[in-house]
Structure formats: C-alpha cells, structure tokens
C-alpha atoms as a PDB file:
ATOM      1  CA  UNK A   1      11.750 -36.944 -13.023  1.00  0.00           C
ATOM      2  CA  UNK A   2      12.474 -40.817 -14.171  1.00  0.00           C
ATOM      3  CA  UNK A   3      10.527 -39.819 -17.402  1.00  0.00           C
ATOM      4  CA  UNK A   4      13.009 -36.757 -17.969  1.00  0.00           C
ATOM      5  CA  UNK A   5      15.619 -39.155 -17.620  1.00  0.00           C
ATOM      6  CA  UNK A   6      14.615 -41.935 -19.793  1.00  0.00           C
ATOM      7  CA  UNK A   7      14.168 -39.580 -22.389  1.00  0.00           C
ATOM      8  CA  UNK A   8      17.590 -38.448 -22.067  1.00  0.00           C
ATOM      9  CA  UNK A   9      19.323 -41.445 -21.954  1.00  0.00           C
ATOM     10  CA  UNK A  10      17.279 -42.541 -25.565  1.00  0.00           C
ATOM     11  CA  UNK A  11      17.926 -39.465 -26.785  1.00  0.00           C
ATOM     12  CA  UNK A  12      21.837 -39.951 -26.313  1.00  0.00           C
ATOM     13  CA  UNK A  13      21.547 -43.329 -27.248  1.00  0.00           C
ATOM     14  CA  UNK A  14      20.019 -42.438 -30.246  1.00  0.00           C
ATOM     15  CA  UNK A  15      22.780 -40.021 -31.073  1.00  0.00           C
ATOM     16  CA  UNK A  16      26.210 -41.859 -29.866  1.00  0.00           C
ATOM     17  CA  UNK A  17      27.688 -42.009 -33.394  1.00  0.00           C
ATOM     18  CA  UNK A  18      27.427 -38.247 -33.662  1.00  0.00           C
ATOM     19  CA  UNK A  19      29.002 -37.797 -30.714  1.00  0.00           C
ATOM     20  CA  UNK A  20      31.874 -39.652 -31.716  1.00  0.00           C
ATOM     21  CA  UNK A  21      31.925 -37.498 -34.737  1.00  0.00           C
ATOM     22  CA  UNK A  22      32.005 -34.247 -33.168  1.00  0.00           C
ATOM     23  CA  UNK A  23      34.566 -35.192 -30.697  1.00  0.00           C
ATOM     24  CA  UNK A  24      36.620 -35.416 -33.988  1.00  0.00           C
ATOM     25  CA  UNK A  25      35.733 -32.383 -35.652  1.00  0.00           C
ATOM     26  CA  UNK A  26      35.807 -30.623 -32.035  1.00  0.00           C
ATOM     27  CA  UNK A  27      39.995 -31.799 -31.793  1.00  0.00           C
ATOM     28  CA  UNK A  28      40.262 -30.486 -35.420  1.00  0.00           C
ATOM     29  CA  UNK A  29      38.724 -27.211 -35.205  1.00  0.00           C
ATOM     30  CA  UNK A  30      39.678 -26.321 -31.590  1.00  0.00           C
ATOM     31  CA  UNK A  31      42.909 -27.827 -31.301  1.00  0.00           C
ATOM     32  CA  UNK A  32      44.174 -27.997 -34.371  1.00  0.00           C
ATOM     33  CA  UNK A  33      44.194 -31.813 -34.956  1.00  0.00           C
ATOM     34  CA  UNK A  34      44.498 -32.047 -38.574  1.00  0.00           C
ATOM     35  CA  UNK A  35      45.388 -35.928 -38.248  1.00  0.00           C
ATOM     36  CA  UNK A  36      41.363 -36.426 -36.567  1.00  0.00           C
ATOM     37  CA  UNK A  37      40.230 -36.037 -39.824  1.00  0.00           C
ATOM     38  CA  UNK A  38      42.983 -37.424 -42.005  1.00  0.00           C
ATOM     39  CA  UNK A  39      42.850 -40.662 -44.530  1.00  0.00           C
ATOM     40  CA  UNK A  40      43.680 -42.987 -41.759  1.00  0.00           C
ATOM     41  CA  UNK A  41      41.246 -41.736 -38.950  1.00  0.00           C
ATOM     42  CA  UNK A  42      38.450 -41.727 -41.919  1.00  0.00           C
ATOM     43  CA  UNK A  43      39.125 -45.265 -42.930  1.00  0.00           C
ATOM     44  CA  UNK A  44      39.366 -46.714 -39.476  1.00  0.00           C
ATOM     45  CA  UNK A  45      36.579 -44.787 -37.829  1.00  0.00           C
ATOM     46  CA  UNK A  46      34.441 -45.865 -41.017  1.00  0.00           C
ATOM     47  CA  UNK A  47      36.227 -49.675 -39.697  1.00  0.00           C
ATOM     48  CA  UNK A  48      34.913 -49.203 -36.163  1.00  0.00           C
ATOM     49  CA  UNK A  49      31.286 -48.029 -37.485  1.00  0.00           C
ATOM     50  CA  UNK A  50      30.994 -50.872 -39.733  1.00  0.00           C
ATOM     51  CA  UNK A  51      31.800 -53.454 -36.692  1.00  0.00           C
ATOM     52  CA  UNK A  52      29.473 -51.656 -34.707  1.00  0.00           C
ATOM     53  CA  UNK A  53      26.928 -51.997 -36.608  1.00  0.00           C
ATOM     54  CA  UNK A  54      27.184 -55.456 -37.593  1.00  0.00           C
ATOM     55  CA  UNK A  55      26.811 -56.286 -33.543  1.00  0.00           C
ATOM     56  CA  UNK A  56      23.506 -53.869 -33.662  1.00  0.00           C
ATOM     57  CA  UNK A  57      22.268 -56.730 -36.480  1.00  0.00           C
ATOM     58  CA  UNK A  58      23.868 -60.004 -34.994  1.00  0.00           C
ATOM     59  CA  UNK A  59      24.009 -59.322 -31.143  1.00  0.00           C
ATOM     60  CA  UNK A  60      22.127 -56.068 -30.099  1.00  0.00           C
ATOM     61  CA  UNK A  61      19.340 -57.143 -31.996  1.00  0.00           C
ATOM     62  CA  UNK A  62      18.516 -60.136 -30.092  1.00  0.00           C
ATOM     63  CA  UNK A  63      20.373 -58.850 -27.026  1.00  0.00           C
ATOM     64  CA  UNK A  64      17.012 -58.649 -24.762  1.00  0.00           C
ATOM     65  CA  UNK A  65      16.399 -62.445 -26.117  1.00  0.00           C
ATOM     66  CA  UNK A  66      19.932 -63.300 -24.912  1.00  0.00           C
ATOM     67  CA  UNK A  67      19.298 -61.490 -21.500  1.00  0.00           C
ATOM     68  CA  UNK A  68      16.294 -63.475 -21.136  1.00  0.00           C
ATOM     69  CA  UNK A  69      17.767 -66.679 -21.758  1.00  0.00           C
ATOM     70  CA  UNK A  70      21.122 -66.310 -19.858  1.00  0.00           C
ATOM     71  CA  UNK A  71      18.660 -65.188 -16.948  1.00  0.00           C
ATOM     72  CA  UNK A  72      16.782 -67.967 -17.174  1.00  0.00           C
ATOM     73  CA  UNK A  73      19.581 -70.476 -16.422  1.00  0.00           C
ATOM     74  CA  UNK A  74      20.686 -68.292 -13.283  1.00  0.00           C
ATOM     75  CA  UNK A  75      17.520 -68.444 -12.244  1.00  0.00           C
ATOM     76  CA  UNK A  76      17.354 -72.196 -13.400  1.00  0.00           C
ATOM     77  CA  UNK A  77      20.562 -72.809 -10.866  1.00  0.00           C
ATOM     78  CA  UNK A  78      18.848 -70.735  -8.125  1.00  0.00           C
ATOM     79  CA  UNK A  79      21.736 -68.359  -7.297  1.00  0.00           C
ATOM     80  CA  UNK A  80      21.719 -66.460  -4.134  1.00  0.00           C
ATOM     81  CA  UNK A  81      20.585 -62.434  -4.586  1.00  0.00           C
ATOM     82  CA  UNK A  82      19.522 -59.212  -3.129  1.00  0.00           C
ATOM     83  CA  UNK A  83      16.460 -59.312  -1.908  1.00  0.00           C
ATOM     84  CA  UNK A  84      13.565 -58.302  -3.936  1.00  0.00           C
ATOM     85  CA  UNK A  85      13.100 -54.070  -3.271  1.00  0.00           C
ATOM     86  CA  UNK A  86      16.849 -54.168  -1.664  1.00  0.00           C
ATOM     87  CA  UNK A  87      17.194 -50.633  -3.726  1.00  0.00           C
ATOM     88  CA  UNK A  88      13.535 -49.521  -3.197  1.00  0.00           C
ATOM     89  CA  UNK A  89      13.833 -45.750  -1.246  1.00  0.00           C
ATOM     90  CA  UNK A  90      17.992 -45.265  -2.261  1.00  0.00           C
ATOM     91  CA  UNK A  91      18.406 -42.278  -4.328  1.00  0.00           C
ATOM     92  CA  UNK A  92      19.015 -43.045  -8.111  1.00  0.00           C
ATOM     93  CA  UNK A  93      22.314 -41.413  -7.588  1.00  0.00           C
ATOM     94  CA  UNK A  94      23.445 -43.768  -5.350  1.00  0.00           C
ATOM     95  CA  UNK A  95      21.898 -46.728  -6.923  1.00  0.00           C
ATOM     96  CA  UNK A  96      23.600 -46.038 -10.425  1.00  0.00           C
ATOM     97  CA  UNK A  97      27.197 -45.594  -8.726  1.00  0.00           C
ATOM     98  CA  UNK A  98      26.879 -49.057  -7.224  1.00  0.00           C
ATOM     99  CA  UNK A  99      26.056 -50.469 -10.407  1.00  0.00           C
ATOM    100  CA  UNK A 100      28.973 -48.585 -12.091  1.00  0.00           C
ATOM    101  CA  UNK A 101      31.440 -49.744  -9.591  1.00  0.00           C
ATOM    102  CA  UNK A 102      30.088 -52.990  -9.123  1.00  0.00           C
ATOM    103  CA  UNK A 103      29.589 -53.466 -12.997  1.00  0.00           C
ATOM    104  CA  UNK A 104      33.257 -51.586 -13.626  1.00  0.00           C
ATOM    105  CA  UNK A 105      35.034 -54.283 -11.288  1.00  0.00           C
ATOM    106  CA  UNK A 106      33.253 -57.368 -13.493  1.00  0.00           C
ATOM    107  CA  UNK A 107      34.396 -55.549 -16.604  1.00  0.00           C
ATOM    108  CA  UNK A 108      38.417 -55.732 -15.362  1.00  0.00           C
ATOM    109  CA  UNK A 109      38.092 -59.522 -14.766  1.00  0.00           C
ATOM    110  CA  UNK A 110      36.371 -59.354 -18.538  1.00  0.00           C
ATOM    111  CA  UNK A 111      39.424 -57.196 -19.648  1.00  0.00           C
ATOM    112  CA  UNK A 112      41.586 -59.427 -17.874  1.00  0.00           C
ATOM    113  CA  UNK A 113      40.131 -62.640 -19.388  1.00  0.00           C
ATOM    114  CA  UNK A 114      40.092 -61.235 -23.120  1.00  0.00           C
ATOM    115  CA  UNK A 115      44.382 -60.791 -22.348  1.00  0.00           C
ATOM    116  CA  UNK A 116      44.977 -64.425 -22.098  1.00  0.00           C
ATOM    117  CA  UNK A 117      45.542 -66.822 -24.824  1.00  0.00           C
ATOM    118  CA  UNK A 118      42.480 -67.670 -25.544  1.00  0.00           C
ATOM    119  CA  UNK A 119      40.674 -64.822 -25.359  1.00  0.00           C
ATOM    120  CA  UNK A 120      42.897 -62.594 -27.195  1.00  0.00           C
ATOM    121  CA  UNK A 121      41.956 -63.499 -30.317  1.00  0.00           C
ATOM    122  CA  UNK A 122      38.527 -61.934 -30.237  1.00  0.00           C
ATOM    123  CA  UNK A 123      39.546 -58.984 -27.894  1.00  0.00           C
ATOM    124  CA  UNK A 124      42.106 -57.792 -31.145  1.00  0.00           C
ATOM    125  CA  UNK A 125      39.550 -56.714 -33.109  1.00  0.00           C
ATOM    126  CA  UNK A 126      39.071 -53.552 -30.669  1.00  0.00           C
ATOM    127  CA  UNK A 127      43.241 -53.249 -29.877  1.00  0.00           C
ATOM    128  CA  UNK A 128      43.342 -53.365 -34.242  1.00  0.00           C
ATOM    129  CA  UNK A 129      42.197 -49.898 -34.353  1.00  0.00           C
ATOM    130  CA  UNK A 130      45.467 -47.483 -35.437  1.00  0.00           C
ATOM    131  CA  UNK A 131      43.715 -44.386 -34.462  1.00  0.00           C
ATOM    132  CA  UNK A 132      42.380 -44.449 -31.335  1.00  0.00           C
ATOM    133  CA  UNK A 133      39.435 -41.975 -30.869  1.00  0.00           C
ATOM    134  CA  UNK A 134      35.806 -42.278 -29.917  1.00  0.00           C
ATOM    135  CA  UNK A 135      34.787 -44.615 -32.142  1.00  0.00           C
ATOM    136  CA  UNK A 136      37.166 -47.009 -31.204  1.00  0.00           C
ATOM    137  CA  UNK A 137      35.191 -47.862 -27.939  1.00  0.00           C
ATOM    138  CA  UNK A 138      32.284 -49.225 -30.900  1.00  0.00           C
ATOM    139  CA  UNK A 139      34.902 -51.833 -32.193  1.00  0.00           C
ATOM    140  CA  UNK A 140      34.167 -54.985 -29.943  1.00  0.00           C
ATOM    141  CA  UNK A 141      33.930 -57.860 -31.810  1.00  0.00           C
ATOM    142  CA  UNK A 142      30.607 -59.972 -31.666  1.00  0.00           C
ATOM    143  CA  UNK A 143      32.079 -62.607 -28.993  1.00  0.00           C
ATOM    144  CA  UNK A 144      33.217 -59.814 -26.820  1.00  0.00           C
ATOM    145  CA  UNK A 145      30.002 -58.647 -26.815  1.00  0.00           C
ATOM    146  CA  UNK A 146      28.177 -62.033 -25.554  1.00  0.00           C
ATOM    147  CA  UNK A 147      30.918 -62.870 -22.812  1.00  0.00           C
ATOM    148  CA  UNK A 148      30.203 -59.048 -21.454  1.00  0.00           C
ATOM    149  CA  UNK A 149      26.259 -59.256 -21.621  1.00  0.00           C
ATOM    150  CA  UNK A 150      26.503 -62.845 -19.578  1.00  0.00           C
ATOM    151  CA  UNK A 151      28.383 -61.303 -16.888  1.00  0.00           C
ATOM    152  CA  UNK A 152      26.261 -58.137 -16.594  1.00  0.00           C
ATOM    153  CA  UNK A 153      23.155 -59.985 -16.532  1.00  0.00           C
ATOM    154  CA  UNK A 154      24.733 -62.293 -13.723  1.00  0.00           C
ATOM    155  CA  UNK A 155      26.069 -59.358 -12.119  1.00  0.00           C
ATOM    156  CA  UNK A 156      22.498 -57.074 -12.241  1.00  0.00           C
ATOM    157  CA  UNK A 157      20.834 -60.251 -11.391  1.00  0.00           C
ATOM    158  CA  UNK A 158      22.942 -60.395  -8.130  1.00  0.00           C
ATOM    159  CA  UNK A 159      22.205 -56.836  -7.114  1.00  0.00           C
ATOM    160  CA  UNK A 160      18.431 -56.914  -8.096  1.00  0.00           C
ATOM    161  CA  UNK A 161      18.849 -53.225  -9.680  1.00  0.00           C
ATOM    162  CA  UNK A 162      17.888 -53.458 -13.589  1.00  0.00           C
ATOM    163  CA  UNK A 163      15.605 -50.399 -13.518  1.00  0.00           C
ATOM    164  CA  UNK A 164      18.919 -48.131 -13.456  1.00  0.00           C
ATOM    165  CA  UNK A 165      20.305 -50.510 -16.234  1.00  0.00           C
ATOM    166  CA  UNK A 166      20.041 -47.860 -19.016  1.00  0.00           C
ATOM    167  CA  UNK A 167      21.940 -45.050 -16.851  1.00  0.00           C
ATOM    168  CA  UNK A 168      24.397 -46.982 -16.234  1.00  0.00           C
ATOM    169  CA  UNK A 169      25.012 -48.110 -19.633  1.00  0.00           C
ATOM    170  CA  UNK A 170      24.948 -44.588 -20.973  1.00  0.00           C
ATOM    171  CA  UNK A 171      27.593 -43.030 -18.465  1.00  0.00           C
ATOM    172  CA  UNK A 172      29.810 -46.138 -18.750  1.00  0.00           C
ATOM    173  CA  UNK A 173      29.800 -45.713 -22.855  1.00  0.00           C
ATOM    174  CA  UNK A 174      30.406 -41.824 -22.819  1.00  0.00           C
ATOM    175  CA  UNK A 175      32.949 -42.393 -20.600  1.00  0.00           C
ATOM    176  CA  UNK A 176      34.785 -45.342 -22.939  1.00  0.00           C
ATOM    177  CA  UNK A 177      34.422 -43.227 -25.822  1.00  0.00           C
ATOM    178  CA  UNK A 178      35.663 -40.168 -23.999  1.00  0.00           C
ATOM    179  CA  UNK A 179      38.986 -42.401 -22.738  1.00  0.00           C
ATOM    180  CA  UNK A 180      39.772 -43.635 -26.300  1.00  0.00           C
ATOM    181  CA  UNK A 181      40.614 -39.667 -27.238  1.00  0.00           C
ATOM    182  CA  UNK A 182      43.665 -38.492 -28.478  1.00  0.00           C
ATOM    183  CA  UNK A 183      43.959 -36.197 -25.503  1.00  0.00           C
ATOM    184  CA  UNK A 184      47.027 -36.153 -23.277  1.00  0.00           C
ATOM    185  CA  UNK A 185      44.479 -35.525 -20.191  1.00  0.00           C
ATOM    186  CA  UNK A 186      45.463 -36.901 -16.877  1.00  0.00           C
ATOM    187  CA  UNK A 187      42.864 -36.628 -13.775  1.00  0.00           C
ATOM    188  CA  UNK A 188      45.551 -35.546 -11.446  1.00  0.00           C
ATOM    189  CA  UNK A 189      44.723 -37.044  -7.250  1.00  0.00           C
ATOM    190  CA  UNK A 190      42.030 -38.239  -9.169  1.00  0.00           C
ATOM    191  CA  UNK A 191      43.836 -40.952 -11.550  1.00  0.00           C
ATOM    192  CA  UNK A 192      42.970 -43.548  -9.367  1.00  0.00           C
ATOM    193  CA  UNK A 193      39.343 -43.516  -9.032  1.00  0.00           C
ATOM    194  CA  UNK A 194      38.205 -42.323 -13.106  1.00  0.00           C
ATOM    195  CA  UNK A 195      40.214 -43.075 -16.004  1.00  0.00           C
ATOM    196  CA  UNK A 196      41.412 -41.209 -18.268  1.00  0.00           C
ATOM    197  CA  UNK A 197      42.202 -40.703 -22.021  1.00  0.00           C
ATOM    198  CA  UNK A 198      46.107 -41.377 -21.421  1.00  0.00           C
ATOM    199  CA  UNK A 199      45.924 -43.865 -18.741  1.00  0.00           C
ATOM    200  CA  UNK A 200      43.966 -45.243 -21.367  1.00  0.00           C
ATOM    201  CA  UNK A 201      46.138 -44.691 -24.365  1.00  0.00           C
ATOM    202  CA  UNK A 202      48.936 -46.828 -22.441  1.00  0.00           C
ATOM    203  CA  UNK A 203      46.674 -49.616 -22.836  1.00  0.00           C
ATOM    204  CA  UNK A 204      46.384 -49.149 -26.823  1.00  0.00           C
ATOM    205  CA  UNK A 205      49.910 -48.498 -27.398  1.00  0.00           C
ATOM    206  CA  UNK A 206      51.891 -51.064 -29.171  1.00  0.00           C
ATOM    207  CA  UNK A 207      54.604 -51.193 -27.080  1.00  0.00           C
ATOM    208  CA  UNK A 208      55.648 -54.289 -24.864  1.00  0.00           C
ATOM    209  CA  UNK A 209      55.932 -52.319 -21.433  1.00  0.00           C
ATOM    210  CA  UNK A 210      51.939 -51.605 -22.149  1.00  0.00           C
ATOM    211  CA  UNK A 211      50.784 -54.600 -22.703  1.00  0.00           C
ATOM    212  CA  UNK A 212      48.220 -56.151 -20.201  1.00  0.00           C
ATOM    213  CA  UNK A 213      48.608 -52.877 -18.357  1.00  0.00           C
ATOM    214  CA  UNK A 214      45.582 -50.701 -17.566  1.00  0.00           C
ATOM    215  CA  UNK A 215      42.492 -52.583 -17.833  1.00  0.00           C
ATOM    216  CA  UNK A 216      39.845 -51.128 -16.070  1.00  0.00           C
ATOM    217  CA  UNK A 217      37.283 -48.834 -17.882  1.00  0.00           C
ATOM    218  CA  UNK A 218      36.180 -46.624 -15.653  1.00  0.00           C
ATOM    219  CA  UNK A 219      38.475 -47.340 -12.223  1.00  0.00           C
ATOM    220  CA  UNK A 220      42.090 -47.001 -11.961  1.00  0.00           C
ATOM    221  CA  UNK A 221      41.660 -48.455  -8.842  1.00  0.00           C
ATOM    222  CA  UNK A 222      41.379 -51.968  -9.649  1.00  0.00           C
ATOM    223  CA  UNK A 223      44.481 -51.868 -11.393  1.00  0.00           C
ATOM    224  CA  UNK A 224      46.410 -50.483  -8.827  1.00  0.00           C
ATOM    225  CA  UNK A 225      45.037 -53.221  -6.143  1.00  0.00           C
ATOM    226  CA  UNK A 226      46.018 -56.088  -9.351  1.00  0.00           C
ATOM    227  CA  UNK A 227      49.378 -55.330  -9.720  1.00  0.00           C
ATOM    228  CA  UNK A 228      48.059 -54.327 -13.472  1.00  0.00           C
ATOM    229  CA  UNK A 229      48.430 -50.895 -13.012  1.00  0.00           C
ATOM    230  CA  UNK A 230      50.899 -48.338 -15.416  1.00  0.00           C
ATOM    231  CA  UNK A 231      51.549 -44.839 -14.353  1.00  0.00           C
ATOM    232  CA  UNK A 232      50.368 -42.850 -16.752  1.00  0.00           C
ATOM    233  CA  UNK A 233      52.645 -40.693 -18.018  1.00  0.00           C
ATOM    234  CA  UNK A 234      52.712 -38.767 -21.794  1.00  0.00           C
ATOM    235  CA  UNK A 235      52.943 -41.364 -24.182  1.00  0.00           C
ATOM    236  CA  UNK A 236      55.030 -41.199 -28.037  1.00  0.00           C
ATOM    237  CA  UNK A 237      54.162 -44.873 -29.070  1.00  0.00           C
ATOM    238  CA  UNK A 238      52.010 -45.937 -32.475  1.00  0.00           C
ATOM    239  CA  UNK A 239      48.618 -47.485 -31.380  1.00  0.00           C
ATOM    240  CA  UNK A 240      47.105 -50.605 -32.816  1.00  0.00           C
ATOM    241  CA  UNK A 241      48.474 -54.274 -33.921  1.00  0.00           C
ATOM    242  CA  UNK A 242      50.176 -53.621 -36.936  1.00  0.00           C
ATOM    243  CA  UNK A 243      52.748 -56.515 -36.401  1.00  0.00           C
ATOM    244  CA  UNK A 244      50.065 -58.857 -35.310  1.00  0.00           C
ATOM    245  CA  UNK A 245      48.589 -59.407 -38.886  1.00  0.00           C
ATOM    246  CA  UNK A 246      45.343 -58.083 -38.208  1.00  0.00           C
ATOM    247  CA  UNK A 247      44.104 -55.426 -40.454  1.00  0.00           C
ATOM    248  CA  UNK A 248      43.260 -51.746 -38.708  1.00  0.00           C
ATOM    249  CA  UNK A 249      40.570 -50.573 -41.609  1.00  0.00           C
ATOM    250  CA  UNK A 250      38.795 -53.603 -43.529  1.00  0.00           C
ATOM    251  CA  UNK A 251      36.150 -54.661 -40.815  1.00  0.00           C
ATOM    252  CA  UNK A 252      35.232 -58.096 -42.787  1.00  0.00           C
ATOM    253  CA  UNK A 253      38.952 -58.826 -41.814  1.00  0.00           C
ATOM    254  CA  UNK A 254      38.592 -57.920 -38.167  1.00  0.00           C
ATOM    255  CA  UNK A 255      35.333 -59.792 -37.852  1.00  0.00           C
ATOM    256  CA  UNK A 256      36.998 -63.055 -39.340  1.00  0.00           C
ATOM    257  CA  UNK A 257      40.252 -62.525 -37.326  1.00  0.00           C
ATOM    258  CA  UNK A 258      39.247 -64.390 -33.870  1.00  0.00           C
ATOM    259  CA  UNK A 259      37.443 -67.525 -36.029  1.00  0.00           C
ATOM    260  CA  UNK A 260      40.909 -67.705 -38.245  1.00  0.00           C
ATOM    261  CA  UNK A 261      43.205 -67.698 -35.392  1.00  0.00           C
ATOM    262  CA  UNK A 262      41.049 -70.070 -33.386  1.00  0.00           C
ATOM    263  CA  UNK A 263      41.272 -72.398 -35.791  1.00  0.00           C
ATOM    264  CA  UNK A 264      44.961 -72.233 -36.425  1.00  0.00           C
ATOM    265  CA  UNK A 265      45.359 -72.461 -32.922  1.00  0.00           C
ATOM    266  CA  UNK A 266      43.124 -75.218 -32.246  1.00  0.00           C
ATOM    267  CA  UNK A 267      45.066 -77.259 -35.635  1.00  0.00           C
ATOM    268  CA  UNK A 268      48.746 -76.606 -33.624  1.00  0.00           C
ATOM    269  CA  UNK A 269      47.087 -77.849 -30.691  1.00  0.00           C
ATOM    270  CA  UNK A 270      46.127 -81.299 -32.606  1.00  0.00           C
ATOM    271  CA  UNK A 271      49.311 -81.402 -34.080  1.00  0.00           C
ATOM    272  CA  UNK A 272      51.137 -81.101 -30.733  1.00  0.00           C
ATOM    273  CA  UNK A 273      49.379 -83.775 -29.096  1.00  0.00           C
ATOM    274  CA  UNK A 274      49.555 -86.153 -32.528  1.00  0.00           C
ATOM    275  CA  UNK A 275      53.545 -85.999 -31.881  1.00  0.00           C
ATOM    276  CA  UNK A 276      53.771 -86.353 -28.183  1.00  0.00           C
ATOM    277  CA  UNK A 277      51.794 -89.799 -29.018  1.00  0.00           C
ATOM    278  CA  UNK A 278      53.586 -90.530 -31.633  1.00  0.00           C
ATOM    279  CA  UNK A 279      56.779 -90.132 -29.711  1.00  0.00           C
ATOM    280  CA  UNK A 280      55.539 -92.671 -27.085  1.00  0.00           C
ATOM    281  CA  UNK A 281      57.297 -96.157 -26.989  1.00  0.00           C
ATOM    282  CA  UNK A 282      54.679 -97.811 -27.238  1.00  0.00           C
ATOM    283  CA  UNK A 283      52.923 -96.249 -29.952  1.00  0.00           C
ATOM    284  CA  UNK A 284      55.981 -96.456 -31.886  1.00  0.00           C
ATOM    285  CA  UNK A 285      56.106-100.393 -31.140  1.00  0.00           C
ATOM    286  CA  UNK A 286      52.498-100.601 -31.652  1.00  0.00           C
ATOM    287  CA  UNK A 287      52.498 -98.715 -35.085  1.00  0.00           C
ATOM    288  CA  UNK A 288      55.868-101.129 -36.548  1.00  0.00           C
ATOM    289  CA  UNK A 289      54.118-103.934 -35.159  1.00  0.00           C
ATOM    290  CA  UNK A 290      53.702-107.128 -37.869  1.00  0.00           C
ATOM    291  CA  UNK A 291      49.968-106.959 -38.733  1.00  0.00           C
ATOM    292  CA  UNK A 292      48.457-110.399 -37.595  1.00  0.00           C
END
C-alpha cells in the first residue's frame, strides 16, 4: 500500500505544472472563462512559472541539504520531542491530518509574519500576481521559501512524523493551488474548517478592508480564533499590487523586489537615526566645537 502511495504522490509531483494548466483550460472550456487564457493570465502565469522555477534551482535544489543543516542545530540545542515511534501503529490517515493541522497552524504564524514590515517585502512577490489562478500558489519568492522550510523542519522535528512528509506536502499544494482559482466557491458550514477559493480571493484583493485578512491556507479556523478572519462573501475587487510598484509579469523584477526595498528601507532607517543624533544638544555643541 505505502508503495502505491509513494508512487502517487511522485507522480503528481511530477505533474503539478500541468495541473495548473488544465485548471485553466478546464475554466475556459467548461465555464466559459475566456479571460483564463487571455494576454494577462499568459504573461503572469508564464511570471509565476519562471519564479518557480528559479526556487527549484536556488532553494529546492539544495532543500534536503538545508533540512539537514537546520536539523542539525535543533538537534544541536537539544529541543524537547515526541518520542521516537510516537506514530508507530496510527493509521496514515490520521497521522497525515495531524501533520496538516499541525503544519497549517505554523503556516498562519508564517502568513502572519510575512504581513509585517519587515517581512512584507519578500511575501509581495506572491500578492504581485494580477491574475490569481493556480499558478499563483508557485510564486513564493526564494526567502519565503527558507523561513517556511525552517519552521516545518522544526515543526516535523517536534512531532517525530517525517515518513508522511511527502503526503502532506502534496495535499497541502493541491489544495493552495486549488484556493488561488477564479472560482466564486464557498464551503458552506464548512468555511471554517477548509478554505476556499473566495475566502481566499479576499486575501489577494487589493482592497484595504482585505488586507491582513484571511491567512490561513488550509484552516479558516485559525483566523476566526485571531481576530484575522473576513467573511467571505462574493468579491468585485482587482487582485494584485499594482499601486505598490512591483511588477505583476517580469519575474527578474519580482525576484529583485524584496532586496531593493530592503535596502531602501534599511538607508531611511540610517538616515532617521543620523538626524535624531544630529538633533541632540550635545552633538550639536560637540560638532561647532573650536577644534583644539
């Protein structure tokens, strides 16, 4: 049985980008979505794909390596875990939805973290997208990507379950690619425990009452308990960060974005704290001061 499934999983895993596409051509042929395949879907799908697969060169590559390190200083600080063979006898089934809870609540602090100030910067490159479909859910900038990987390999460490690691991957990225649709689909008595593509939607929309709203991935849940939480209703708002500067389609652009504004950031910064010492009495005194 774990063979059957391990050969499904790398089979979808293998195949993820032509998912993506026929979710497309499935909301142009069966609904009618003529826009799924327009100019501007084309250029920033073709966007998403080319950030995506920048991360397979720079971070999935050495992703294992990266594992291995980060789980060599937890192991190196001597956290508290599981016991060994805590999982051993559980059903898979019940094994993999503790790790997608468990996992899903550590990815809404993530989200949460990559709202604020600082982390913003790198977390735009995925909000840049102005048509939000399946591929979005590939556009996560590089950064994103590292921060994400330390806390799952803290989090996996914790629970002692990495032999359901795959599984859980798979269902969580079906399901992200499934909630960045451009389907007005809402899971009814169910909204609070799976997202879905409009409760999701309300977190892409550029529009200020959306913003920081709707954070988890796969849980509505969390957001409800966080006071982060948006009621989902039919959305008519434009998606992406136009106004923010940041382009939607040229991916070398997107990439650069975080490092750029970083920088500018960290420059105001300097500048702010060269005037609040300059504006000190006694620099002032000391700087007119007669040289001896």
């Amino acid at each position: 049985m774990q063979e059957q499934i391990d050969w499904a999983v790398d089979l979808v895993f293998r195949h993820l980008v032509l998912v993506g596409g026929l979710s497309s051509v499935g909301l142009y042929l069966v609904l009618g979505r003529r826009e799924e395949l327009g100019r501007n879907a084309i250029l920033n799908s073709v966007a998403s794909l080319v950030v995506y697969f920048f991360n397979i060169m720079i971070v999935f590559r050495y992703y294992e390596a990266i594992s291995v390190w980060m789980q060599a200083q937890f192991d190196a600080i001597g956290l508290w875990t599981l016991p060994a063979g805590t999982w051993d006898g559980v059903p898979l089934a019940v094994t993999v939805l503790v790790g997608i809870v468990t996992r899903d609540f550590c990815d809404y602090w993530n989200h949460r973290l990559m709202h604020t100030r600082w982390g913003w910067p790198a977390h735009a490159a995925h909000h840049s997208d102005t048509h939000v479909n399946a591929f979005t859910a590939f556009r996560v900038h590089a950064f994103e990507s590292i921060l994400m990987t330390a806390s799952y390999v803290l989090l996996l460490t914790w629970l002692q379950i990495p032999e359901t690691i795959p599984v859980i991957m798979l269902l969580l990225i079906l399901l992200n690619m499934y909630v960045h649709l451009d389907l007005d689909i809402d899971h009814g008595p169910l909204r609070l425990l799976i997202a879905s593509p409009r409760f999701h939607r309300w977190h892409h929309a550029d529009t200020p009452e959306a913003y920081g709203k709707n954070l988890a991935n796969v849980m509505p849940l969390w957001d409800w308990l966080f006071a982060t939480y948006r009621r989902p209703d039919s959305i008519d708002a434009p998606m992406g960060l136009k106004e923010s500067g940041i382009s939607d389609i040229n991916p070398v652009a997107i990439l650069a974005y975080p490092v750029l504004q970083w920088g500018r950031m960290i420059r105001r910064r300097i500048r702010r704290v060269a005037l609040r010492i300059a504006a000190r009495p006694d620099a002032a005194a000391k700087w007119n001061a007669p040289a001896e």
